[in-house]
PDB file of N, CA and C in Angstrom:
ATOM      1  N   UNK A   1     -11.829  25.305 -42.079  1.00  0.00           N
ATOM      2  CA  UNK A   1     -12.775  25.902 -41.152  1.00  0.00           C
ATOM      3  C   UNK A   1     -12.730  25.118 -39.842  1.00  0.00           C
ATOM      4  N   UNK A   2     -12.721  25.647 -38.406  1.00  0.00           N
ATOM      5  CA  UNK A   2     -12.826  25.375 -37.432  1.00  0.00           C
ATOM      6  C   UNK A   2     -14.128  25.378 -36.537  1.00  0.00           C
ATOM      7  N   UNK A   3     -14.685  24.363 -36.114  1.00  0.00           N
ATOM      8  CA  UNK A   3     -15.845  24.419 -35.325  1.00  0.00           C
ATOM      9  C   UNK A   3     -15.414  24.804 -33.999  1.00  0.00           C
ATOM     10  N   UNK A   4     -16.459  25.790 -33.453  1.00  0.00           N
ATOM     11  CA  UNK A   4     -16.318  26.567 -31.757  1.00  0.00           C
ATOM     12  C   UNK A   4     -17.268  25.808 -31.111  1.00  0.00           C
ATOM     13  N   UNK A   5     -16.706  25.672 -30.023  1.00  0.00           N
ATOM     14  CA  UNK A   5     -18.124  25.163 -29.189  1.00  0.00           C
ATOM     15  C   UNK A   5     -17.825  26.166 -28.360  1.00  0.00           C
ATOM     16  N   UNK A   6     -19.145  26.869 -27.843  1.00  0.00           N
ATOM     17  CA  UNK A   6     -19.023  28.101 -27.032  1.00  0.00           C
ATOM     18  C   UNK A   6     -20.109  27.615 -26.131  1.00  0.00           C
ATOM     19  N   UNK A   7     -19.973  27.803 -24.541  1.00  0.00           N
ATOM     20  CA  UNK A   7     -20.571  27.463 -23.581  1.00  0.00           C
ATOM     21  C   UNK A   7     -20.248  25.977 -22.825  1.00  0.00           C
ATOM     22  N   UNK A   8     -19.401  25.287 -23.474  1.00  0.00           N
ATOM     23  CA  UNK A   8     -18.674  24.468 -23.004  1.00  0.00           C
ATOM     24  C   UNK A   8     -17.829  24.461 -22.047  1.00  0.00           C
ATOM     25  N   UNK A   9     -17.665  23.402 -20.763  1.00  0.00           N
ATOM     26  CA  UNK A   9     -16.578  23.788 -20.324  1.00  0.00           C
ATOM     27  C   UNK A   9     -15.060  23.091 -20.328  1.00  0.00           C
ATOM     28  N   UNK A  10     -14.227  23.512 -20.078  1.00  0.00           N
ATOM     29  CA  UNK A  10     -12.839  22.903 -20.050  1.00  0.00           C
ATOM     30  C   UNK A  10     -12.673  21.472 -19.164  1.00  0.00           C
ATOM     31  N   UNK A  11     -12.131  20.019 -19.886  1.00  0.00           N
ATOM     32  CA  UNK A  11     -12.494  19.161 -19.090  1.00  0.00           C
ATOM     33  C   UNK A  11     -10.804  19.246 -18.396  1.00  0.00           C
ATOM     34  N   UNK A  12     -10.945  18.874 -17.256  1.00  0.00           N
ATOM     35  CA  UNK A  12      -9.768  18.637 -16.281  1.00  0.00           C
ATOM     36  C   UNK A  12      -9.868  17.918 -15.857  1.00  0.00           C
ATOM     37  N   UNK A  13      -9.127  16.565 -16.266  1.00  0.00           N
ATOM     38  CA  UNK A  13      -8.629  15.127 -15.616  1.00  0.00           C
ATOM     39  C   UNK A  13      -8.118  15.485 -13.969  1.00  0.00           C
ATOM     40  N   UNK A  14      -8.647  14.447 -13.206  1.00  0.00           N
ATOM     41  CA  UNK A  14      -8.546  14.645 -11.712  1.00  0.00           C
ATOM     42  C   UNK A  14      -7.526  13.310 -11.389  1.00  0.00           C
ATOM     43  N   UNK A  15      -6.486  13.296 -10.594  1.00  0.00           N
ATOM     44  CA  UNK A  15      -5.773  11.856 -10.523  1.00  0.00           C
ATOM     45  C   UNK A  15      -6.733  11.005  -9.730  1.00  0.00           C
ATOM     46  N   UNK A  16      -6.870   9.441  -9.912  1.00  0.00           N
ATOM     47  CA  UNK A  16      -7.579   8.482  -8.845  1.00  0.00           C
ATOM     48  C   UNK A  16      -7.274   9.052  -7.377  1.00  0.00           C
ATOM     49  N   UNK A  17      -8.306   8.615  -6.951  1.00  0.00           N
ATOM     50  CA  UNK A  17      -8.172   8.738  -5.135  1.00  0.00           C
ATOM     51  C   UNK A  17      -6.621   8.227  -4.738  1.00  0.00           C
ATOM     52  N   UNK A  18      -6.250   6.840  -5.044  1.00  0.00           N
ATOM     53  CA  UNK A  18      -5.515   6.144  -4.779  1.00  0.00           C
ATOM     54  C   UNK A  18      -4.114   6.393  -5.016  1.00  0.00           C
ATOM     55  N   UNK A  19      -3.826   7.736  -6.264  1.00  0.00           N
ATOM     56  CA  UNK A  19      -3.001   7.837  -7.251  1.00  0.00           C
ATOM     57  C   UNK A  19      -2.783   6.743  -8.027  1.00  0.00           C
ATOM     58  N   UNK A  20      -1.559   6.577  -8.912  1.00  0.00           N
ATOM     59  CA  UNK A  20      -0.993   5.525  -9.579  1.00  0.00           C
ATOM     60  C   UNK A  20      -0.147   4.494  -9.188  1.00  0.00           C
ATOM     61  N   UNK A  21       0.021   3.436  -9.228  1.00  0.00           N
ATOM     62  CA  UNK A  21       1.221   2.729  -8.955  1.00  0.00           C
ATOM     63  C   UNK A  21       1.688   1.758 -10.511  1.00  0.00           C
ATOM     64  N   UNK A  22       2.900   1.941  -9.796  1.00  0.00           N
ATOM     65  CA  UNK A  22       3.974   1.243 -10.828  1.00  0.00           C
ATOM     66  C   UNK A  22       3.022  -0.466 -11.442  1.00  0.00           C
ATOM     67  N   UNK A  23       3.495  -0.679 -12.617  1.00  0.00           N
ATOM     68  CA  UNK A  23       2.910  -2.008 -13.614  1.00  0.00           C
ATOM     69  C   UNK A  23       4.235  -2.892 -13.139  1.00  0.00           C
ATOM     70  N   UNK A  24       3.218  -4.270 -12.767  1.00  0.00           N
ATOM     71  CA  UNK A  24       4.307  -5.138 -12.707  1.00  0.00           C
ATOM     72  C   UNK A  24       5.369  -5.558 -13.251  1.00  0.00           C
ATOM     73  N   UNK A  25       6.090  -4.720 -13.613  1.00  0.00           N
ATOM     74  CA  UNK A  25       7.126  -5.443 -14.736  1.00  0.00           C
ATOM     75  C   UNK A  25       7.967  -6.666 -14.622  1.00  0.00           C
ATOM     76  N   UNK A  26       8.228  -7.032 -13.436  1.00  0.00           N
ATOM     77  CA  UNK A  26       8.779  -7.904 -13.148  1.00  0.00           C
ATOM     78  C   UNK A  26       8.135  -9.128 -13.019  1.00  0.00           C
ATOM     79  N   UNK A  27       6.872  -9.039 -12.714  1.00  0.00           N
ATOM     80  CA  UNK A  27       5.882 -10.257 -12.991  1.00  0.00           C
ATOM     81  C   UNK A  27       6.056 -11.287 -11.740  1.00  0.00           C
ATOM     82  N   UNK A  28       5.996 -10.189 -10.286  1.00  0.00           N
ATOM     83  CA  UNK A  28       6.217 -10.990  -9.396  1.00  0.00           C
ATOM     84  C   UNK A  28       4.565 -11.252  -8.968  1.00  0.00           C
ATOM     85  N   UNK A  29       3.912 -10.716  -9.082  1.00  0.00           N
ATOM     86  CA  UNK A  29       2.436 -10.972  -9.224  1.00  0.00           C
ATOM     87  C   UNK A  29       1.232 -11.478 -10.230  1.00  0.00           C
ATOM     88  N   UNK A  30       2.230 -11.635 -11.028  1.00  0.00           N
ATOM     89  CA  UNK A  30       1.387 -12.181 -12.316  1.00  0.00           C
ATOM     90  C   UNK A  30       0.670 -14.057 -12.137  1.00  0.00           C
ATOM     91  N   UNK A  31       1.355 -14.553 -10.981  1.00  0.00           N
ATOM     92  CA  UNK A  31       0.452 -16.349 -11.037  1.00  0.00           C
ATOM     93  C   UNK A  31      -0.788 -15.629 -10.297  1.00  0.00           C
ATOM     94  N   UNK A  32      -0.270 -15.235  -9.114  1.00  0.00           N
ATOM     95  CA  UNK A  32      -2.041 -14.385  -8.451  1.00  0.00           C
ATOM     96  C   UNK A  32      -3.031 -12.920  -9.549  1.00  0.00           C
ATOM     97  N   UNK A  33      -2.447 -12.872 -10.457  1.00  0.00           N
ATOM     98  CA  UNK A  33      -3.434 -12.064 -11.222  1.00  0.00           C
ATOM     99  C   UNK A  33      -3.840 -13.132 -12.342  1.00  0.00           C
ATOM    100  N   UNK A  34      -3.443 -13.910 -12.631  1.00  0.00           N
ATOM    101  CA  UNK A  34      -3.861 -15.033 -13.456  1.00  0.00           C
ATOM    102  C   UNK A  34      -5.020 -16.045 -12.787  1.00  0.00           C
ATOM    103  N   UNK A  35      -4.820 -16.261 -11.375  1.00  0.00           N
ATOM    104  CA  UNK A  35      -5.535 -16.842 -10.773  1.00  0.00           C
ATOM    105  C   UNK A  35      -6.739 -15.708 -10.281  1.00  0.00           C
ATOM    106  N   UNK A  36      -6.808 -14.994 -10.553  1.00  0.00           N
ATOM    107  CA  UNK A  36      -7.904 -13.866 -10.351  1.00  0.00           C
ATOM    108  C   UNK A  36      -8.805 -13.823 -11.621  1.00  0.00           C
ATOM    109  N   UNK A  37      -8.193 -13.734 -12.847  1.00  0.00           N
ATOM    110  CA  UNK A  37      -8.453 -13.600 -13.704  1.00  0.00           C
ATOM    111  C   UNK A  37      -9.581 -14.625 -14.447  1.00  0.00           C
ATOM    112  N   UNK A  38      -8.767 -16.066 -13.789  1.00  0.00           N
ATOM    113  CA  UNK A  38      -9.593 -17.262 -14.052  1.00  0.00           C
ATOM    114  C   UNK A  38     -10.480 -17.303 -12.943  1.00  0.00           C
ATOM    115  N   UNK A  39     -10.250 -17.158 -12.364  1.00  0.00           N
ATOM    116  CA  UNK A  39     -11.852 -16.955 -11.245  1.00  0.00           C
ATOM    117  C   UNK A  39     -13.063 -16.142 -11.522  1.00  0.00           C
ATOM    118  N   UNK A  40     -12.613 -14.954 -12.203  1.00  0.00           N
ATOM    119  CA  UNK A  40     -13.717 -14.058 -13.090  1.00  0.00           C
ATOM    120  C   UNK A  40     -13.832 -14.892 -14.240  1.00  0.00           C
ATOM    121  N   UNK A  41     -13.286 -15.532 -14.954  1.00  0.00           N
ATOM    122  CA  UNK A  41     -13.736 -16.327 -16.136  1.00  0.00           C
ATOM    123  C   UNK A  41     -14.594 -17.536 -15.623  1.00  0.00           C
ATOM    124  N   UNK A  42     -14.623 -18.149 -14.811  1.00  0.00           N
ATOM    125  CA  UNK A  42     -15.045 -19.281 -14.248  1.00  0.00           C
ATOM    126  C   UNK A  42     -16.710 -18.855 -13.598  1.00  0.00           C
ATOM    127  N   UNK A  43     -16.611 -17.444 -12.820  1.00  0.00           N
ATOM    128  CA  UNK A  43     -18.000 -17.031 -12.156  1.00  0.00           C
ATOM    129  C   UNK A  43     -18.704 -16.138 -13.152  1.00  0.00           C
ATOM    130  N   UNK A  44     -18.430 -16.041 -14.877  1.00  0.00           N
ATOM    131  CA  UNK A  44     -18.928 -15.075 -14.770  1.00  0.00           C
ATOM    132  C   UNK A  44     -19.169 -13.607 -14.494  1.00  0.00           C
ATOM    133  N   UNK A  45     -17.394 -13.379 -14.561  1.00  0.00           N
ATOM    134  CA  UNK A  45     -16.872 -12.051 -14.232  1.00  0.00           C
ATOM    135  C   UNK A  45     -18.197 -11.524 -13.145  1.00  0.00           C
ATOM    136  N   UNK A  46     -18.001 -12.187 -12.312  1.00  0.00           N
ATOM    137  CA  UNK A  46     -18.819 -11.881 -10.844  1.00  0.00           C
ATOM    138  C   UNK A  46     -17.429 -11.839  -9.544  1.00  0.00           C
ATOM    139  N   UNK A  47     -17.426 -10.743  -9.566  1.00  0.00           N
ATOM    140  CA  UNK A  47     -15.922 -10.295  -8.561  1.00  0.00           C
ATOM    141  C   UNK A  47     -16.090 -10.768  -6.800  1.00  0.00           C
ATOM    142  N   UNK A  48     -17.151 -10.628  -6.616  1.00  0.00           N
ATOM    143  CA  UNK A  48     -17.775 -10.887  -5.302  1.00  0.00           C
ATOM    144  C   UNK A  48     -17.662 -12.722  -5.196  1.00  0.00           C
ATOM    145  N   UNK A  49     -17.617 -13.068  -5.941  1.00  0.00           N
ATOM    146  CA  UNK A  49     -16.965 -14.459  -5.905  1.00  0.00           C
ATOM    147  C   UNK A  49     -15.376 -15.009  -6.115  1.00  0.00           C
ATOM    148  N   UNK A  50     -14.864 -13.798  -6.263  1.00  0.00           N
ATOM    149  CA  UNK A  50     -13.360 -14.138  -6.197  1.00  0.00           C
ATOM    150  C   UNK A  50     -12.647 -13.101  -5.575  1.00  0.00           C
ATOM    151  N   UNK A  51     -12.873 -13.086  -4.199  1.00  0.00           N
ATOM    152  CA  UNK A  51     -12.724 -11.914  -3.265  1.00  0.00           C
ATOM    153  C   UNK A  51     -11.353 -12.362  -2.266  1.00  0.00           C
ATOM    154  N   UNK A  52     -11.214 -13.942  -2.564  1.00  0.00           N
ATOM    155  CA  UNK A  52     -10.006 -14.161  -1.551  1.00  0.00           C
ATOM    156  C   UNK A  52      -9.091 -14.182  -2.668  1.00  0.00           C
ATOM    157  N   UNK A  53      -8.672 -14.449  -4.088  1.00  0.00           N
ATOM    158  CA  UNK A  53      -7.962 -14.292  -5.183  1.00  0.00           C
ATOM    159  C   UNK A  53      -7.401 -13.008  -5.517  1.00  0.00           C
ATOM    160  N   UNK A  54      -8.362 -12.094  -5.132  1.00  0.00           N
ATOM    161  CA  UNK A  54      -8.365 -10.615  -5.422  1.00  0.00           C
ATOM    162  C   UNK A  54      -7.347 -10.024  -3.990  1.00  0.00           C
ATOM    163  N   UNK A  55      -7.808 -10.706  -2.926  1.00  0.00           N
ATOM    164  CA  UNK A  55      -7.236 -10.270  -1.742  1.00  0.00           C
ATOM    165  C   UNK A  55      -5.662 -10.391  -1.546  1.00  0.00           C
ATOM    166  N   UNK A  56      -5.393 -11.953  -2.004  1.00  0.00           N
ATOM    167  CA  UNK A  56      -4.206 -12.793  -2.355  1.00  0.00           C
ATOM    168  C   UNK A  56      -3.333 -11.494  -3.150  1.00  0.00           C
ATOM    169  N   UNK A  57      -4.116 -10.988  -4.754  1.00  0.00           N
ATOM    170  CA  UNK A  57      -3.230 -10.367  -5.624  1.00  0.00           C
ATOM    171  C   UNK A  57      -3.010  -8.631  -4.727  1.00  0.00           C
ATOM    172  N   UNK A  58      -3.587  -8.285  -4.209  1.00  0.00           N
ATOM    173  CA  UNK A  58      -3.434  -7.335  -3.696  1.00  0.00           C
ATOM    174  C   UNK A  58      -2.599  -7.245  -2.345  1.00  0.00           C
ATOM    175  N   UNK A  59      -2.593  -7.887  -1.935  1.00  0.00           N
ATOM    176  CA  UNK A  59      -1.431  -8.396  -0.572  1.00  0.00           C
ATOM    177  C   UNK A  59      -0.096  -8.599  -1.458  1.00  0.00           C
ATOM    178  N   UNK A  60       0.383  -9.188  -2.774  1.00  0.00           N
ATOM    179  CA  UNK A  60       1.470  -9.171  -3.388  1.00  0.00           C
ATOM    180  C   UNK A  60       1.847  -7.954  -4.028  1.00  0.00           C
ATOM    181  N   UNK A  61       0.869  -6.886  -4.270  1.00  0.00           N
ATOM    182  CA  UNK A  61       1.079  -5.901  -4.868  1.00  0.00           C
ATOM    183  C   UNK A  61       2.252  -5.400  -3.481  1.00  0.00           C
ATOM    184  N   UNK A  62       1.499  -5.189  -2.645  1.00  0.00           N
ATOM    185  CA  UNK A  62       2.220  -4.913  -1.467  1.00  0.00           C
ATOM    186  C   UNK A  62       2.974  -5.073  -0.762  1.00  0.00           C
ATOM    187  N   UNK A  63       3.265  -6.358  -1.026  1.00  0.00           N
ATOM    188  CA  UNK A  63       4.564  -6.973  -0.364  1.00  0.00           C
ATOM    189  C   UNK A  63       5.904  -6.659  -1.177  1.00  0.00           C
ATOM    190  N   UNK A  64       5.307  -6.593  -2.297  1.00  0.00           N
ATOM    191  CA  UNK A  64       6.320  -6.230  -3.281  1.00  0.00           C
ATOM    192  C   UNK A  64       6.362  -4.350  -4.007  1.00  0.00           C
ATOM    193  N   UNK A  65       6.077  -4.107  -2.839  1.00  0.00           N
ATOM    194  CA  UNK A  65       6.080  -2.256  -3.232  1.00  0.00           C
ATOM    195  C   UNK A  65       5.684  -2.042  -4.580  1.00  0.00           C
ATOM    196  N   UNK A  66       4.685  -2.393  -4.744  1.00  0.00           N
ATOM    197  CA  UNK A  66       3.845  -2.219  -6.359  1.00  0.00           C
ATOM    198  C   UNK A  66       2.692  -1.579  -6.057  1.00  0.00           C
ATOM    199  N   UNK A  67       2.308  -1.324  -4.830  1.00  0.00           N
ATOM    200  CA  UNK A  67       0.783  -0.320  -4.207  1.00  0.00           C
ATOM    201  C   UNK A  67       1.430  -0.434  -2.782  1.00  0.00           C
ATOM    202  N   UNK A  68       0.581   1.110  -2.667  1.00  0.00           N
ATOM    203  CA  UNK A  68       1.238   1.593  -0.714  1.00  0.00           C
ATOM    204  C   UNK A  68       0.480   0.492   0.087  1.00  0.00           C
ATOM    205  N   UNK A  69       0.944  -0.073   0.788  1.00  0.00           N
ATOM    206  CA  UNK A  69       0.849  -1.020   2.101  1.00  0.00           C
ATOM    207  C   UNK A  69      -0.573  -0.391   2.993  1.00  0.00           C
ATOM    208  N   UNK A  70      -2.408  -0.951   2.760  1.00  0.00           N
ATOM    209  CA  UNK A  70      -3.330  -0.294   2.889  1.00  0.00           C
ATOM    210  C   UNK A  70      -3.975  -1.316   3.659  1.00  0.00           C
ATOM    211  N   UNK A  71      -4.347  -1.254   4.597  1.00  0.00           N
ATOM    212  CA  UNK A  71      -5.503  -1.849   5.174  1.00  0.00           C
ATOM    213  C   UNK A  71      -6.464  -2.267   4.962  1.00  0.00           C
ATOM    214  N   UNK A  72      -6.694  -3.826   4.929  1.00  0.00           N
ATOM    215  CA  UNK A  72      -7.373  -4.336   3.774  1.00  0.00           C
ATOM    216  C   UNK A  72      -9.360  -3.819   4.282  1.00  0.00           C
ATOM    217  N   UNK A  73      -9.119  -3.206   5.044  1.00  0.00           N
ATOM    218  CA  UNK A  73     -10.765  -2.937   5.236  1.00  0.00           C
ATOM    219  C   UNK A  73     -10.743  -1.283   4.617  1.00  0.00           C
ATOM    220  N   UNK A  74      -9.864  -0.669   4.838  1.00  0.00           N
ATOM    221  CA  UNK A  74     -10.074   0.469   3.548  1.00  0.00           C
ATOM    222  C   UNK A  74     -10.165  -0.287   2.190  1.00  0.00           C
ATOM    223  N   UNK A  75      -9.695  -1.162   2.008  1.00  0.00           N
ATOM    224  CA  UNK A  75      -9.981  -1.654   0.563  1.00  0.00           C
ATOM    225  C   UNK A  75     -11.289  -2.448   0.291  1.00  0.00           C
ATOM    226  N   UNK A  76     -12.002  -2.295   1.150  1.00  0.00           N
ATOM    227  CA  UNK A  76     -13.144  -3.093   0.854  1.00  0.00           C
ATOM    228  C   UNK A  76     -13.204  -4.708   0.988  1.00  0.00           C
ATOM    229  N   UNK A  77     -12.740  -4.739   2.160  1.00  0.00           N
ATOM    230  CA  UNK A  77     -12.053  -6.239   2.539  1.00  0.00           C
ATOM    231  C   UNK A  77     -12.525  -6.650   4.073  1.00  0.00           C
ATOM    232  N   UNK A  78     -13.268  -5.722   4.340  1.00  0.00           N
ATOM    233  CA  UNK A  78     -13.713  -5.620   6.374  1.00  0.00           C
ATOM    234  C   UNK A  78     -13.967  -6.896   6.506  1.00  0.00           C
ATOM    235  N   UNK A  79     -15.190  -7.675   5.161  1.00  0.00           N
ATOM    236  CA  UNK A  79     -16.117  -8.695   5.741  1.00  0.00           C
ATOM    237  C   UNK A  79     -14.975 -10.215   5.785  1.00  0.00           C
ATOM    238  N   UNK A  80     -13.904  -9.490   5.285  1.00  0.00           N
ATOM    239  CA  UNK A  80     -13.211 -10.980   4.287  1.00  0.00           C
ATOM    240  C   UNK A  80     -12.081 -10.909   5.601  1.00  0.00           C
ATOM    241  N   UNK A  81     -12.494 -12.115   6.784  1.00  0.00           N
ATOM    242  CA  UNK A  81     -11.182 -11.713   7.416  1.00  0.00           C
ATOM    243  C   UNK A  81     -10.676 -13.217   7.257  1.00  0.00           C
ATOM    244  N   UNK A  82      -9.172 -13.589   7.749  1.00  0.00           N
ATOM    245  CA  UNK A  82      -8.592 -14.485   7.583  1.00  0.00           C
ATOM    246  C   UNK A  82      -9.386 -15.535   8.395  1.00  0.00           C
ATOM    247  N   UNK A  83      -9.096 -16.514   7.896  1.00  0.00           N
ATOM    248  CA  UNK A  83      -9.765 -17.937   8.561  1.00  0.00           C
ATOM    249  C   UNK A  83      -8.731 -18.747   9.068  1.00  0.00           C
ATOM    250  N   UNK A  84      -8.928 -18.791  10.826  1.00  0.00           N
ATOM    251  CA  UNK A  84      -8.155 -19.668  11.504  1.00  0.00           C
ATOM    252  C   UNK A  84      -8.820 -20.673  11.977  1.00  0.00           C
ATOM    253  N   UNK A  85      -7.877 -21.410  12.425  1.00  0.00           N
ATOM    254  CA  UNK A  85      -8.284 -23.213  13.120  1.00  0.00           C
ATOM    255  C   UNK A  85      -7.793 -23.008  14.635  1.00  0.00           C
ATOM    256  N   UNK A  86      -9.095 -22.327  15.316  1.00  0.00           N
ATOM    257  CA  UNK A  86      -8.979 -22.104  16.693  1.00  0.00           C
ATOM    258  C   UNK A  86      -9.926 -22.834  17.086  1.00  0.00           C
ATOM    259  N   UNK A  87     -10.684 -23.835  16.331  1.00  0.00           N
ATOM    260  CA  UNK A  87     -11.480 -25.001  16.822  1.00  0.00           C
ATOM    261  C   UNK A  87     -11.011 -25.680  17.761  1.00  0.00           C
ATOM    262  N   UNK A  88     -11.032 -25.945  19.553  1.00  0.00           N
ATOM    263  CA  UNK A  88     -10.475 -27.042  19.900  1.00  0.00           C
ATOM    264  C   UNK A  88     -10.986 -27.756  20.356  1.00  0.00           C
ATOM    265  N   UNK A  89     -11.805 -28.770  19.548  1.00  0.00           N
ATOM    266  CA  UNK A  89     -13.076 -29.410  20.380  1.00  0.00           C
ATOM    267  C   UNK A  89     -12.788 -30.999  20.283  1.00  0.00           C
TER     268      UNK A  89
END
């Protein structure tokens, strides 16, 4: 015997915004996802504290054609800008 569900609707998987990208296989990013990883182990899987680790692994995704080349303030990166030594005092 088969159960009907009637009035249900049909679910349809939608792809991410982002689409997919390729898994590191080569493991050219794997010391910066390790070092991400331990930074969420260390805070308390509190991500907002390991935002330059996260930034780091995502700049290698990219350098290494493993995610499309994105602007790190579309990624949620506006507040996080690089820190220079333009001190000249």
């Amino acid at each position: 015997m088969t159960s009907m569900t009637f009035g249900q609707k049909k679910f349809i998987p939608t792809a991410p915004e982002k689409g997919s990208f390729p898994l590191d296989h080569g493991g050219q990013c794997r010391k910066l996802m390790l070092f991400y990883m331990r930074c969420l182990r260390e805070n308390g899987d509190d991500n907002s504290a390991c935002r330059q680790e996260s930034k780091a692994y995502l700049q290698c995704r990219m350098d290494n054609e493993l995610m499309t080349r994105e602007d790190f303030a579309k990624l949620g990166y506006s507040d996080a800008t690089p820190k220079t030594s333009t001190d000249n005092s």
